[in-house]
Protein backbone atom coordinates (compact mmCIF):
# COMPACT_ATOMS: atom_id res chain seq x y z
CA UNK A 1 0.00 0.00 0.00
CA UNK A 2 1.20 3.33 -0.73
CA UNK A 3 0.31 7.16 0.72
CA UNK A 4 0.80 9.46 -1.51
CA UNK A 5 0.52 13.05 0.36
CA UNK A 6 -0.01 15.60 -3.00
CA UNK A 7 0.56 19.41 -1.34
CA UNK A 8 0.43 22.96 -2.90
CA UNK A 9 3.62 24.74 -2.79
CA UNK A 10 7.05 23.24 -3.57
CA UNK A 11 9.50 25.47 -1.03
CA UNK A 12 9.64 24.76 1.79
CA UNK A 13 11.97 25.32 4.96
CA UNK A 14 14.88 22.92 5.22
CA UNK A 15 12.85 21.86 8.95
CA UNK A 16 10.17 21.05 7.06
CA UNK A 17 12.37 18.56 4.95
CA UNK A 18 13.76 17.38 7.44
CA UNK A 19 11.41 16.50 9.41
CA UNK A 20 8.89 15.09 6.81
CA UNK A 21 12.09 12.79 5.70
CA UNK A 22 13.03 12.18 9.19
CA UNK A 23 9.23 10.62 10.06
CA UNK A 24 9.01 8.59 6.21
CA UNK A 25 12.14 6.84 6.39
CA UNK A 26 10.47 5.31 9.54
CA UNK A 27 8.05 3.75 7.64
CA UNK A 28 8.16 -0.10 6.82
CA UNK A 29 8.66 -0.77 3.35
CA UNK A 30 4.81 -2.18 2.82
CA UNK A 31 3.74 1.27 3.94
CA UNK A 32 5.82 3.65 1.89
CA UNK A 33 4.61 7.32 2.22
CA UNK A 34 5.77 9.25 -1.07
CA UNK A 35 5.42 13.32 -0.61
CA UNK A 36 4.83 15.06 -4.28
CA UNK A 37 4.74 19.05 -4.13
CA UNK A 38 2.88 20.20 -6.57
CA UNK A 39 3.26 23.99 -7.80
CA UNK A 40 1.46 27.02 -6.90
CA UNK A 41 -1.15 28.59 -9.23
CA UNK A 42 0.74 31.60 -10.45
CA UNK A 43 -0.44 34.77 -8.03
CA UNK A 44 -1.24 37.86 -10.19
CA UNK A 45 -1.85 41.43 -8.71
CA UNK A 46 -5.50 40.71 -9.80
CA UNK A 47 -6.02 38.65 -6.93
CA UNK A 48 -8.15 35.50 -7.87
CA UNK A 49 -8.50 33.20 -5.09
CA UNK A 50 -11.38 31.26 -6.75
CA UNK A 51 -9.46 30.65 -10.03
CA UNK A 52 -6.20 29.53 -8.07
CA UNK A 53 -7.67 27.09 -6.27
CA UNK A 54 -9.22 26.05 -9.33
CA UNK A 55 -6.20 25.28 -11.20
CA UNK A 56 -4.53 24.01 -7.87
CA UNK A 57 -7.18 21.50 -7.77
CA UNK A 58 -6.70 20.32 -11.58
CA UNK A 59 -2.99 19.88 -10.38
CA UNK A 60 -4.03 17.54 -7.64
CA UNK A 61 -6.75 15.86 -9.20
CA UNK A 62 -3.89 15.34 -12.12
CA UNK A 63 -1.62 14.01 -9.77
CA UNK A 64 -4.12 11.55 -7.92
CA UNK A 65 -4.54 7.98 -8.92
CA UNK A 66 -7.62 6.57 -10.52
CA UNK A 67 -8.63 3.91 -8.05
CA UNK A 68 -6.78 6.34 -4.88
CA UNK A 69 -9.10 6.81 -1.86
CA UNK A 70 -9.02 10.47 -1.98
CA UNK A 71 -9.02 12.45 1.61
CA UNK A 72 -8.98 16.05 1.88
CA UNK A 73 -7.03 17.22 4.69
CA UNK A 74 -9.33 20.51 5.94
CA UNK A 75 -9.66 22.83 9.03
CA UNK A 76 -13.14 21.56 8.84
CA UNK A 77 -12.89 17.80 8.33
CA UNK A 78 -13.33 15.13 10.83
CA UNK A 79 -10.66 15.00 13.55
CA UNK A 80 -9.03 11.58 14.48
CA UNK A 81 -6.73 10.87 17.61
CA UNK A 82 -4.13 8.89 17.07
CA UNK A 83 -5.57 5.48 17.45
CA UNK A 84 -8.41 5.85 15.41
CA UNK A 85 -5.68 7.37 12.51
CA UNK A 86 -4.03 3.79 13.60
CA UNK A 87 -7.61 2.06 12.64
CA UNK A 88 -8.09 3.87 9.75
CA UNK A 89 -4.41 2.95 8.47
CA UNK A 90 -5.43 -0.59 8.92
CA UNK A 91 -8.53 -0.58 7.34
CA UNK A 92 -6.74 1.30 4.07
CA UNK A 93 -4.13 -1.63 4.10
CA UNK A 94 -6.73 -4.30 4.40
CA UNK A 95 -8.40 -2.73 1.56
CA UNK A 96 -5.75 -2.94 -0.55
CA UNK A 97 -6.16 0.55 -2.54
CA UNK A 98 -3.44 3.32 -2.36
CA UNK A 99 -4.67 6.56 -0.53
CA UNK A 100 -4.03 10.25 -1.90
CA UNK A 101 -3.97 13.04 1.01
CA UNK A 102 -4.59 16.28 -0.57
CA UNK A 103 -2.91 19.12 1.33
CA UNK A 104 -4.15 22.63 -0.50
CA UNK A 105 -2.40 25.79 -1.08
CA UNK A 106 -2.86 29.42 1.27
CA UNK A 107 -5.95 29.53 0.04
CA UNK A 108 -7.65 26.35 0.57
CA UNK A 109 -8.63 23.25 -1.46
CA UNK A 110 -11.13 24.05 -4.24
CA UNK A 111 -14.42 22.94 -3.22
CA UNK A 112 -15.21 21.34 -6.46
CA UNK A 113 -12.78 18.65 -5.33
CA UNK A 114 -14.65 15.27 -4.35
CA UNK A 115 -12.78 13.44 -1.61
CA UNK A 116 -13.78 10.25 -0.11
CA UNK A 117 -13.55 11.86 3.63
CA UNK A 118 -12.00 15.38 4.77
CA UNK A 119 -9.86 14.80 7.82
CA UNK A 120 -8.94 17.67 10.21
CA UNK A 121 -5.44 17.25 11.89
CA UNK A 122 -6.55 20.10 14.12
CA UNK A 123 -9.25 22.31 14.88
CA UNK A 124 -6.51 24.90 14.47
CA UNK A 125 -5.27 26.50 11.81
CA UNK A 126 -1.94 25.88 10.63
CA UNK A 127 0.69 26.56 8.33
CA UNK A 128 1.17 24.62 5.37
CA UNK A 129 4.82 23.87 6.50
CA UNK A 130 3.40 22.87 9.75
CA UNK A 131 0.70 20.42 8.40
CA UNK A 132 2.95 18.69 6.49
CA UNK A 133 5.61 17.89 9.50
CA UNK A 134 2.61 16.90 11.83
CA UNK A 135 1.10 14.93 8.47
CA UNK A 136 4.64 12.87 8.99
CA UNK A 137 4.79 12.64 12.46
CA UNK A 138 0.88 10.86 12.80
CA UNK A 139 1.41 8.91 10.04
CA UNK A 140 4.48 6.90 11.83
CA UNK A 141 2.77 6.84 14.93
CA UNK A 142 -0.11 5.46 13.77
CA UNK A 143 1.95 2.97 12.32
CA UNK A 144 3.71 2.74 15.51
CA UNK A 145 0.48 2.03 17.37
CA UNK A 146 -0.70 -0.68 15.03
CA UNK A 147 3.17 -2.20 15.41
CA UNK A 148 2.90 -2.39 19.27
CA UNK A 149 6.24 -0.14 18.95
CA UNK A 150 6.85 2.17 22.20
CA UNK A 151 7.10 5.15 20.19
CA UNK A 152 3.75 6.12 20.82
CA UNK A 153 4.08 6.04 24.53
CA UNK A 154 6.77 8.40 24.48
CA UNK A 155 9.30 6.24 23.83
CA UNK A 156 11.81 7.21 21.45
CA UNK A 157 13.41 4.51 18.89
């Protein structure tokens, strides 16, 4: 099974890197976790917010697999603790099918976009750099938690 995270914006802090790297090369091989960046709708003085999103989504929709569950990762979304993110990594790898996580750009994921579920990490808002380090960080500990490692209580490997 593979999760493929598909985010708006390609530059990010060399933290951010770091830490998103740091968190997938935890992962066991029949989990792999591939990040793709996907660029920006070019930002004119006009100021189009509808129209970037639109052609942000096209980008992610582009980048998605056919037969991908698709989940929107939104402010607004449902919020999962960590051991129902461990469930719900289980149920995706009995299933079989690859997952997309769409992470939008400044201004939001276009709401044209159909996703399977929208999943909130956080009833806070928070900067794209930040979602995707916290994005890494559940991901392994939800992994963790179905592995029985200690990791998840607050052991360090």
């Amino acid at each position: 099974m593979r999760l493929r995270v598909l985010a708006i914006g390609s530059k990010m802090p060399a933290w951010v890197e770091a830490g998103v790297a740091e968190y997938t090369a935890r992962m066991p091989p029949q989990l792999r976790v591939e990040w793709r960046a996907l660029p920006l709708a070019r930002r004119g003085r006009s100021g189009d917010p509808v129209r970037w999103r639109r052609e942000e989504g096209e980008r992610i929709l582009a980048a998605t697999p056919g037969d991908a569950e698709r989940v929107a990762l939104e402010v607004g979304g449902k919020p999962l603790d960590s051991e129902a993110l461990a469930q719900r990594i289980d149920t995706w790898f009995a299933g079989g099918r690859d997952v997309a996580l769409w992470i939008g750009g400044p201004d939001g994921l276009d709401p044209a976009l159909q996703p399977d579920w929208r999943w909130s990490l956080s009833p806070l808002t928070l900067a794209h750099p930040v979602v995707r380090v916290v994005l890494a960080e559940q991901l392994y500990r939800a992994w963790s938690i179905q592995a029985g490692l200690p990791y998840h209580r607050g052991g360090e490997e």
